[in-house]
PDB file of N, CA and C in Angstrom:
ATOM      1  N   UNK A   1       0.838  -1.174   0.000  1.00  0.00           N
ATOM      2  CA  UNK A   1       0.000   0.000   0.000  1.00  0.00           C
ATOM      3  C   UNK A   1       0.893   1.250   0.000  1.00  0.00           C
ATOM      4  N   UNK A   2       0.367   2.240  -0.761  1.00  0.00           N
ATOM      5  CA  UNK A   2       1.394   3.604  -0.980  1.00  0.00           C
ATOM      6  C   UNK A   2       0.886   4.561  -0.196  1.00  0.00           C
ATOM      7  N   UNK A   3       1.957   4.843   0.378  1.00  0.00           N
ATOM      8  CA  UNK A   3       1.478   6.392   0.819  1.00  0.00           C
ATOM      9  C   UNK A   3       1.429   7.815   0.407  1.00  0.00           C
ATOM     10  N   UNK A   4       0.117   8.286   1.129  1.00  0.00           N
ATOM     11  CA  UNK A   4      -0.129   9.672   0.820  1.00  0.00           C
ATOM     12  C   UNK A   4       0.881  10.654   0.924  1.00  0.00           C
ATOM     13  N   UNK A   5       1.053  11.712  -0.131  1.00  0.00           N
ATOM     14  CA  UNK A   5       1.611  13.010   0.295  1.00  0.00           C
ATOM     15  C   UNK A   5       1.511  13.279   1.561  1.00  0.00           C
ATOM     16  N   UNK A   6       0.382  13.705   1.975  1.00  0.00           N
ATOM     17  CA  UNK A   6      -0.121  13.963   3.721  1.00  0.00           C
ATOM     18  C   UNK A   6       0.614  13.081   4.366  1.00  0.00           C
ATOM     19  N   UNK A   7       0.942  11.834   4.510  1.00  0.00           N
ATOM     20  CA  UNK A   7       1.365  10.571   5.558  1.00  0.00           C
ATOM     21  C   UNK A   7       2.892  11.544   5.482  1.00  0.00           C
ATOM     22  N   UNK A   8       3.264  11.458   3.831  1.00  0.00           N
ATOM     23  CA  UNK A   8       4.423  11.465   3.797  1.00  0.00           C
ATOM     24  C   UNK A   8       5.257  12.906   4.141  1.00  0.00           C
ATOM     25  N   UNK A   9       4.462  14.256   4.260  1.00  0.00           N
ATOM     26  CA  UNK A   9       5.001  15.278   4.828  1.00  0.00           C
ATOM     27  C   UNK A   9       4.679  14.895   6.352  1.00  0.00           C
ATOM     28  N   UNK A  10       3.645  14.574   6.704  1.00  0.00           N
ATOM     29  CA  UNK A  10       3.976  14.321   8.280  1.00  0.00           C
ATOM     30  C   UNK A  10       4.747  13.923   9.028  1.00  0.00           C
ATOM     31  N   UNK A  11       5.446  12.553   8.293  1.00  0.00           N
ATOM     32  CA  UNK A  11       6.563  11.966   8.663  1.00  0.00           C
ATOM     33  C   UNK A  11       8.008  13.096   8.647  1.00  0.00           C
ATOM     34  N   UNK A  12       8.045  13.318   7.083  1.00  0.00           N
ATOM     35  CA  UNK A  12       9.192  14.753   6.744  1.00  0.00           C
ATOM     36  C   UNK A  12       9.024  15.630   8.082  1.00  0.00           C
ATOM     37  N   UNK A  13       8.215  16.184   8.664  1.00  0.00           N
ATOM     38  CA  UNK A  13       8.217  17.209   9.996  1.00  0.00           C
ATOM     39  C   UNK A  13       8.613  16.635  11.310  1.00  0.00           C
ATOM     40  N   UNK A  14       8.729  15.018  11.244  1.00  0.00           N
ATOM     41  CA  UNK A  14       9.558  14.400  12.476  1.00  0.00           C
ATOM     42  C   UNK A  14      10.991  14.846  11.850  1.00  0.00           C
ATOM     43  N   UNK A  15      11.346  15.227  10.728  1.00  0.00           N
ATOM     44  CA  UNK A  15      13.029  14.889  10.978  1.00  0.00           C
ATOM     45  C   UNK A  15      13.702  16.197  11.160  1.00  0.00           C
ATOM     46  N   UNK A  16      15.035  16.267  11.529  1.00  0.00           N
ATOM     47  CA  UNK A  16      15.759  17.023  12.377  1.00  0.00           C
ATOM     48  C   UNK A  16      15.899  18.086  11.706  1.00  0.00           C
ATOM     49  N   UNK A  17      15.898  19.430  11.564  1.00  0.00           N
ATOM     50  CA  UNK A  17      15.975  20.919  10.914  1.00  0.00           C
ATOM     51  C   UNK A  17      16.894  20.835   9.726  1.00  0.00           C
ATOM     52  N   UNK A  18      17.943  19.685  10.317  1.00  0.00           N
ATOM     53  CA  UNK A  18      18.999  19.800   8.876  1.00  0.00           C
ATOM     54  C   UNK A  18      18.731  19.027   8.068  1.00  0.00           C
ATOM     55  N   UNK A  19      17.935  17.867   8.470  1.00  0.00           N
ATOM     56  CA  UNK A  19      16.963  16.355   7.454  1.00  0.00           C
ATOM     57  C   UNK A  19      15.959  17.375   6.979  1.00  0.00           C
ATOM     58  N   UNK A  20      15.462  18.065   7.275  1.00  0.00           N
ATOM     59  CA  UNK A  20      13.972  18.751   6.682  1.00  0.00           C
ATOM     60  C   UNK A  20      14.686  19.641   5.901  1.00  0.00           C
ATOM     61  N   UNK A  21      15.705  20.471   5.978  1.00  0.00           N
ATOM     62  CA  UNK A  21      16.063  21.523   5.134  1.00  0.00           C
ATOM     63  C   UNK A  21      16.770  20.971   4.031  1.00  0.00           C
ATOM     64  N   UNK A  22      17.561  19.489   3.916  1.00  0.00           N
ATOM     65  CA  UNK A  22      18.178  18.618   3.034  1.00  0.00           C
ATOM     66  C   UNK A  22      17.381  18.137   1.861  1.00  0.00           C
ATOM     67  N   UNK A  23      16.045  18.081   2.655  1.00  0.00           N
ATOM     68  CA  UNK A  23      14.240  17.335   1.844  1.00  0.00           C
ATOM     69  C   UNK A  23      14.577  18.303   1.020  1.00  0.00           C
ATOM     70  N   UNK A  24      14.008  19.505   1.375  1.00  0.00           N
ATOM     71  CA  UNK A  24      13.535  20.693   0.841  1.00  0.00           C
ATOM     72  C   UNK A  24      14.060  21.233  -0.334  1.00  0.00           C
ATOM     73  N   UNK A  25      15.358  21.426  -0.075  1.00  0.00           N
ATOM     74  CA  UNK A  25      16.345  21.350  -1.274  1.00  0.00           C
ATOM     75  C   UNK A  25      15.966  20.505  -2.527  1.00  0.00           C
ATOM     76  N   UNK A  26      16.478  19.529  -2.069  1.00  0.00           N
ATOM     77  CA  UNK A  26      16.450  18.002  -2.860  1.00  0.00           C
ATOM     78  C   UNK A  26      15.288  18.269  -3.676  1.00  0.00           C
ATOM     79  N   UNK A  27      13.865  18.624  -3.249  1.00  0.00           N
ATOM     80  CA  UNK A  27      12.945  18.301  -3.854  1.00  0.00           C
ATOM     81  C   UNK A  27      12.555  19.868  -4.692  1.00  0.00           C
ATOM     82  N   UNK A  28      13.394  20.953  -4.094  1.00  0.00           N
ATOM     83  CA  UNK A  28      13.562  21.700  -4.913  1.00  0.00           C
ATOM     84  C   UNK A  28      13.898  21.956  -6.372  1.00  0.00           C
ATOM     85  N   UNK A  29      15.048  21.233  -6.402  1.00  0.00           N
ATOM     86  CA  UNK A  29      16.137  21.084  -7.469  1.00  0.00           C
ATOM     87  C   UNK A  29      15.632  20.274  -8.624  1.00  0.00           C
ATOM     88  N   UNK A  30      14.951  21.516  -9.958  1.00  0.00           N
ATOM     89  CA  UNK A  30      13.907  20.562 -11.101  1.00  0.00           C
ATOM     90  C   UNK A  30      14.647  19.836 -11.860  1.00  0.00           C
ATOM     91  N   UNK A  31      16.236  19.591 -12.248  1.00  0.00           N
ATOM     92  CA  UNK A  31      16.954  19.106 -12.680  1.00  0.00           C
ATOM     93  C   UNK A  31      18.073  18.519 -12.058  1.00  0.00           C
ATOM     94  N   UNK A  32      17.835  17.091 -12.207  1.00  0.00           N
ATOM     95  CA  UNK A  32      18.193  16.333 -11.207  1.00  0.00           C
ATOM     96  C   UNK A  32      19.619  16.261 -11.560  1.00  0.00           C
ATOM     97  N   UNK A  33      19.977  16.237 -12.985  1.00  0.00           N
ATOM     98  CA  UNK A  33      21.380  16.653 -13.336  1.00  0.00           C
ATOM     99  C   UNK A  33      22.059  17.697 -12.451  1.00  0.00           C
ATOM    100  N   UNK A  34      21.619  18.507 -11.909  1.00  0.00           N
ATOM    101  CA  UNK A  34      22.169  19.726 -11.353  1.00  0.00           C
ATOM    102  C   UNK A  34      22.507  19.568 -10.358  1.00  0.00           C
ATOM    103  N   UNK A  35      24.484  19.909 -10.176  1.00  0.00           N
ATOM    104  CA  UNK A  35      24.786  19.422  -8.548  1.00  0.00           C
ATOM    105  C   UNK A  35      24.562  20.339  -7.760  1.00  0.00           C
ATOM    106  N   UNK A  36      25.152  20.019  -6.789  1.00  0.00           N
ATOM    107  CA  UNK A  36      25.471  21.220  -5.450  1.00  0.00           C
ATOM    108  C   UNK A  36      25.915  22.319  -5.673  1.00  0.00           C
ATOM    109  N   UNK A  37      27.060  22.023  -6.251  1.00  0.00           N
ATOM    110  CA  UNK A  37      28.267  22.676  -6.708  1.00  0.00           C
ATOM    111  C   UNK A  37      27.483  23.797  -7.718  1.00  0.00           C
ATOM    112  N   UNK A  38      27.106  23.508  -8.617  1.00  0.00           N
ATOM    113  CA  UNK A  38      25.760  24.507  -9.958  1.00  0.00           C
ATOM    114  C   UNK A  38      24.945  25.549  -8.757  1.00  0.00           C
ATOM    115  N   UNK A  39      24.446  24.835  -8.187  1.00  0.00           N
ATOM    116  CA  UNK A  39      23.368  25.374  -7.457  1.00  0.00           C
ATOM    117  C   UNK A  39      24.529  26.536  -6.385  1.00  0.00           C
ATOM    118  N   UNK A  40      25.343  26.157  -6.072  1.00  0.00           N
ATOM    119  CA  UNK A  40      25.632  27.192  -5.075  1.00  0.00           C
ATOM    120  C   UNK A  40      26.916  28.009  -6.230  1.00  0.00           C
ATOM    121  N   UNK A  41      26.673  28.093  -7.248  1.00  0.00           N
ATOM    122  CA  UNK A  41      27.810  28.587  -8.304  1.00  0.00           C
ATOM    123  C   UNK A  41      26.750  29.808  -8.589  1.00  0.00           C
ATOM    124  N   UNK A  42      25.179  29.226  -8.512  1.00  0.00           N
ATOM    125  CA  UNK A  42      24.137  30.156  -9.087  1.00  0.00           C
ATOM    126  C   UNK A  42      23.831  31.148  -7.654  1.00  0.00           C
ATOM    127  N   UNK A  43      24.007  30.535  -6.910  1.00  0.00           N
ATOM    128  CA  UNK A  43      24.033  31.677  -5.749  1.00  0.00           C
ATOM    129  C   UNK A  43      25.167  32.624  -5.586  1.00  0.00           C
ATOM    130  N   UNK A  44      26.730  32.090  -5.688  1.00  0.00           N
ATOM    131  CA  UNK A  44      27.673  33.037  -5.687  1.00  0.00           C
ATOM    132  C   UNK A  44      27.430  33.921  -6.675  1.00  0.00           C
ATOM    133  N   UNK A  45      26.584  33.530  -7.689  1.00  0.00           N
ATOM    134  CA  UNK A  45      27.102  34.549  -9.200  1.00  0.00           C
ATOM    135  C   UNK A  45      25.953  36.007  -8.662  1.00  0.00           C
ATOM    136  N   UNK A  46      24.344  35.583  -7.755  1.00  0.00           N
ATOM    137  CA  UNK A  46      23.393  36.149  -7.512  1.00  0.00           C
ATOM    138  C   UNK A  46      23.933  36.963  -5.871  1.00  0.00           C
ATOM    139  N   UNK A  47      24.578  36.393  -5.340  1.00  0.00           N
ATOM    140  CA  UNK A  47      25.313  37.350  -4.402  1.00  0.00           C
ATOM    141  C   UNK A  47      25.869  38.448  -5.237  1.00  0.00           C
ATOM    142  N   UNK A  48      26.861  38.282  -5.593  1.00  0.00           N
ATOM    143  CA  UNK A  48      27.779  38.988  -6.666  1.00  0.00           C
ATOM    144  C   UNK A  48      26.957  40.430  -7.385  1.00  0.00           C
ATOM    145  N   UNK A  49      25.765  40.007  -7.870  1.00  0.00           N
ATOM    146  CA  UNK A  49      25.112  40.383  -9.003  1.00  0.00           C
ATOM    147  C   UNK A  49      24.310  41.817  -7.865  1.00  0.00           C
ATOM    148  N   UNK A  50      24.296  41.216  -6.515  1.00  0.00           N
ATOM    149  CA  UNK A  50      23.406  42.258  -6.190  1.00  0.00           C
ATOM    150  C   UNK A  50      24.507  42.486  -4.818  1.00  0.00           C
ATOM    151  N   UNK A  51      26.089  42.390  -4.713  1.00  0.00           N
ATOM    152  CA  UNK A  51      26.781  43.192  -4.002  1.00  0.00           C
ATOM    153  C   UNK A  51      27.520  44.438  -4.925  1.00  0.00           C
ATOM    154  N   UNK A  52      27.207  43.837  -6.266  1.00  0.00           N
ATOM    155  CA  UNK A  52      27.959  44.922  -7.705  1.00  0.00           C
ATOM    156  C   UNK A  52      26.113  46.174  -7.419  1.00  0.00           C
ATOM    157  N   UNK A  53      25.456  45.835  -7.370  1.00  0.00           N
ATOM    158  CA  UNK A  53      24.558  46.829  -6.970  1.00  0.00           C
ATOM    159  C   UNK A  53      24.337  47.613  -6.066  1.00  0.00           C
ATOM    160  N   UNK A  54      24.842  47.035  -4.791  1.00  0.00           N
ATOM    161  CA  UNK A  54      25.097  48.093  -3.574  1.00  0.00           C
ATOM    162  C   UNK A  54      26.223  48.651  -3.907  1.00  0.00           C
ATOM    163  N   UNK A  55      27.647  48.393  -3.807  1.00  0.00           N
ATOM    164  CA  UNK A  55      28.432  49.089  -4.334  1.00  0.00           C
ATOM    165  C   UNK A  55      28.391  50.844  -5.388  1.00  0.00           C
ATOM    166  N   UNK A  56      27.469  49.876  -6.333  1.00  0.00           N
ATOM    167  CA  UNK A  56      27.412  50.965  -7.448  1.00  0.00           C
ATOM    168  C   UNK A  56      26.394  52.012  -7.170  1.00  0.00           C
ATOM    169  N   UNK A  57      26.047  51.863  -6.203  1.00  0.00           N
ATOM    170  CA  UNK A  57      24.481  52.809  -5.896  1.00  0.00           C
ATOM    171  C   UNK A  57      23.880  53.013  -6.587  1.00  0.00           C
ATOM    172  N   UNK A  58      23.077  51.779  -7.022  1.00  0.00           N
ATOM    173  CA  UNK A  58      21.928  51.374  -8.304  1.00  0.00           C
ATOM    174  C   UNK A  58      20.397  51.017  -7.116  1.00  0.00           C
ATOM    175  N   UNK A  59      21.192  50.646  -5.752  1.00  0.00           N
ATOM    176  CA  UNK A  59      20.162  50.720  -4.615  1.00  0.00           C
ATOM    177  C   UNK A  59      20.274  51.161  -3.661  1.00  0.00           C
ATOM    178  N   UNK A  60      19.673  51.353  -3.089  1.00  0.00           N
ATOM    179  CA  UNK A  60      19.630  51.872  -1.877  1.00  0.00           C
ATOM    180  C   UNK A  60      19.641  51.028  -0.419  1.00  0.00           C
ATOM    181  N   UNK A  61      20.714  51.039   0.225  1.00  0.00           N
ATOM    182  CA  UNK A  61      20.122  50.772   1.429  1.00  0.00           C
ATOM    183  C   UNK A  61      19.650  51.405   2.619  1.00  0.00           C
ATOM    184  N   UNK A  62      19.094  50.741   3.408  1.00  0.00           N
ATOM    185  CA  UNK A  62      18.017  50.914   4.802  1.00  0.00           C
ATOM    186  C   UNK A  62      18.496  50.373   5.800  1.00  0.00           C
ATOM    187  N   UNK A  63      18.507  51.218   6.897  1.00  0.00           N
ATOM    188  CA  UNK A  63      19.030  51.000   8.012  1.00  0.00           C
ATOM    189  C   UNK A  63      17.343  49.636   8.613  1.00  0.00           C
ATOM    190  N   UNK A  64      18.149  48.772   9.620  1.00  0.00           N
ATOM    191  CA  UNK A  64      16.985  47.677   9.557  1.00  0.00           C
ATOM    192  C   UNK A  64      16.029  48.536  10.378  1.00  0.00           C
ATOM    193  N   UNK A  65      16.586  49.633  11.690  1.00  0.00           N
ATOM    194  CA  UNK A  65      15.050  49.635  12.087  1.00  0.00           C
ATOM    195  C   UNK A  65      14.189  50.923  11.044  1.00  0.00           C
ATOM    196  N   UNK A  66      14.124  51.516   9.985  1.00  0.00           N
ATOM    197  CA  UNK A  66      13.494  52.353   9.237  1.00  0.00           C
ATOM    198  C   UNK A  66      12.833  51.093   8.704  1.00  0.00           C
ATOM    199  N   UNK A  67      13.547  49.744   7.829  1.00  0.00           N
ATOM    200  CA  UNK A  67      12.515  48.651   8.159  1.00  0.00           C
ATOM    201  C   UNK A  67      11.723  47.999   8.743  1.00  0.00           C
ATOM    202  N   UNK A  68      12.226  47.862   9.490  1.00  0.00           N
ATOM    203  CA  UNK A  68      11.003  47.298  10.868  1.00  0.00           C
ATOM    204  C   UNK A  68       9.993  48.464  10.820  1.00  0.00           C
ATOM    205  N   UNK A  69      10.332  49.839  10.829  1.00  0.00           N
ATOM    206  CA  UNK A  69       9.008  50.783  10.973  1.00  0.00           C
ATOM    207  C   UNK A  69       8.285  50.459   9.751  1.00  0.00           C
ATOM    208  N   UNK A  70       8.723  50.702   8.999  1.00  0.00           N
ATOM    209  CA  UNK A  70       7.823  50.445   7.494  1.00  0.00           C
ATOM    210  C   UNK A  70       6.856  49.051   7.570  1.00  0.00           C
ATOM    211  N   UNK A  71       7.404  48.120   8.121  1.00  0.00           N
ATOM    212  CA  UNK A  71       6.749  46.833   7.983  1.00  0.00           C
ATOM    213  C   UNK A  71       5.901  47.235   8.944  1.00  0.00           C
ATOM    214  N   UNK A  72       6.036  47.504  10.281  1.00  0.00           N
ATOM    215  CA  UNK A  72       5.010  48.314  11.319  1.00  0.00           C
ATOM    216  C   UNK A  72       3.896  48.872  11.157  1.00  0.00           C
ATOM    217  N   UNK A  73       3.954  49.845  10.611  1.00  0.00           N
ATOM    218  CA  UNK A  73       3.245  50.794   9.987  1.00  0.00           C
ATOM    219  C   UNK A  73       2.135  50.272   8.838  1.00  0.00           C
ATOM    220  N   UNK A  74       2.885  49.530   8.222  1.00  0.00           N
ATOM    221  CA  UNK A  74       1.893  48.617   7.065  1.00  0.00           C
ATOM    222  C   UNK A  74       0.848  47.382   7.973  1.00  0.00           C
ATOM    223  N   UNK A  75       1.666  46.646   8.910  1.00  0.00           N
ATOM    224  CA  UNK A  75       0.522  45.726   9.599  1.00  0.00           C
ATOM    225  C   UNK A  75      -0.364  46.723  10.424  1.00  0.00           C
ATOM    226  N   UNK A  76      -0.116  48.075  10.787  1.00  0.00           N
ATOM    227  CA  UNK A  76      -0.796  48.112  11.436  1.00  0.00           C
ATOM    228  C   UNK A  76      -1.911  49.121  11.097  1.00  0.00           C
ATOM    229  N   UNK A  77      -1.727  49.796   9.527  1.00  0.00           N
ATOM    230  CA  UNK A  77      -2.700  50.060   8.701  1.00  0.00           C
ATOM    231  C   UNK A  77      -3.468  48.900   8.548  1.00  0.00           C
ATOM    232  N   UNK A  78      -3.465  48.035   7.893  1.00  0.00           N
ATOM    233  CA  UNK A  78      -4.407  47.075   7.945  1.00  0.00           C
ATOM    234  C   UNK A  78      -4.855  46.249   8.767  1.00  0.00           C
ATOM    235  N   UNK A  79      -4.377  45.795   9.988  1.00  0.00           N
ATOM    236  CA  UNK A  79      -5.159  45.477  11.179  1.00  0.00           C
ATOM    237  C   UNK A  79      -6.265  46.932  11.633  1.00  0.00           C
ATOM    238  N   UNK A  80      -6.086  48.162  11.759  1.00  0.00           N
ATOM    239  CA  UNK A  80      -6.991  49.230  11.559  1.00  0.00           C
ATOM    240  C   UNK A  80      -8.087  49.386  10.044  1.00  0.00           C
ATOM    241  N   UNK A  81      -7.825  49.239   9.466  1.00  0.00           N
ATOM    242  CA  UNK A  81      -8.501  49.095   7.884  1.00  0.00           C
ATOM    243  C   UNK A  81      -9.285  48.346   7.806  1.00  0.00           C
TER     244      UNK A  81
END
C-alpha cells in the first residue's frame, strides 16, 4: 500500500531541521542533473550580481530599524482598515 503526500510530509516534519532543510532542497532542485556545486555557483554569481549593486548605488540601502518601521506601519494600517 502507498502512501499519501499527507502521511508522507507528516513523517518529513519528524526529521531534524537539517533532514527537513536537506528534503527541501532536494525536492527543490527541477533538474536532477544539477549538482550542489551549480546550485551554489548560481548563488555566488546572484550574491555577486546584487553586491555589484550596492556598491554601485543602483540601490539603496536601509538601516533595519526604518525597516522594521515600514513593515510596522503597514501591519498596522491594515489590522486598523
Amino acid at each position: 500500500m502507498s502512501r499519501t503526500a499527507a502521511e508522507i510530509l507528516e513523517e518529513a516534519r519528524q526529521l531534524s531541521p537539517g533532514n527537513q532543510d536537506w528534503l527541501v532542497e532536494s525536492l527543490l532542485i527541477k533538474d536532477k542533473d544539477e549538482s550542489a556545486e551549480e546550485v551554489e555557483a548560481a548563488w555566488d554569481s546572484e550574491i555577486k550580481r546584487r553586491l555589484d549593486e550596492i556598491d554601485s548605488g543602483a540601490v539603496e540601502m536601509l538601516p533595519l530599524e526604518e525597516v522594521l518601521a515600514r513593515m510596522d506601519a503597514k501591519v498596522l494600517s491594515r489590522q486598523q482598515g
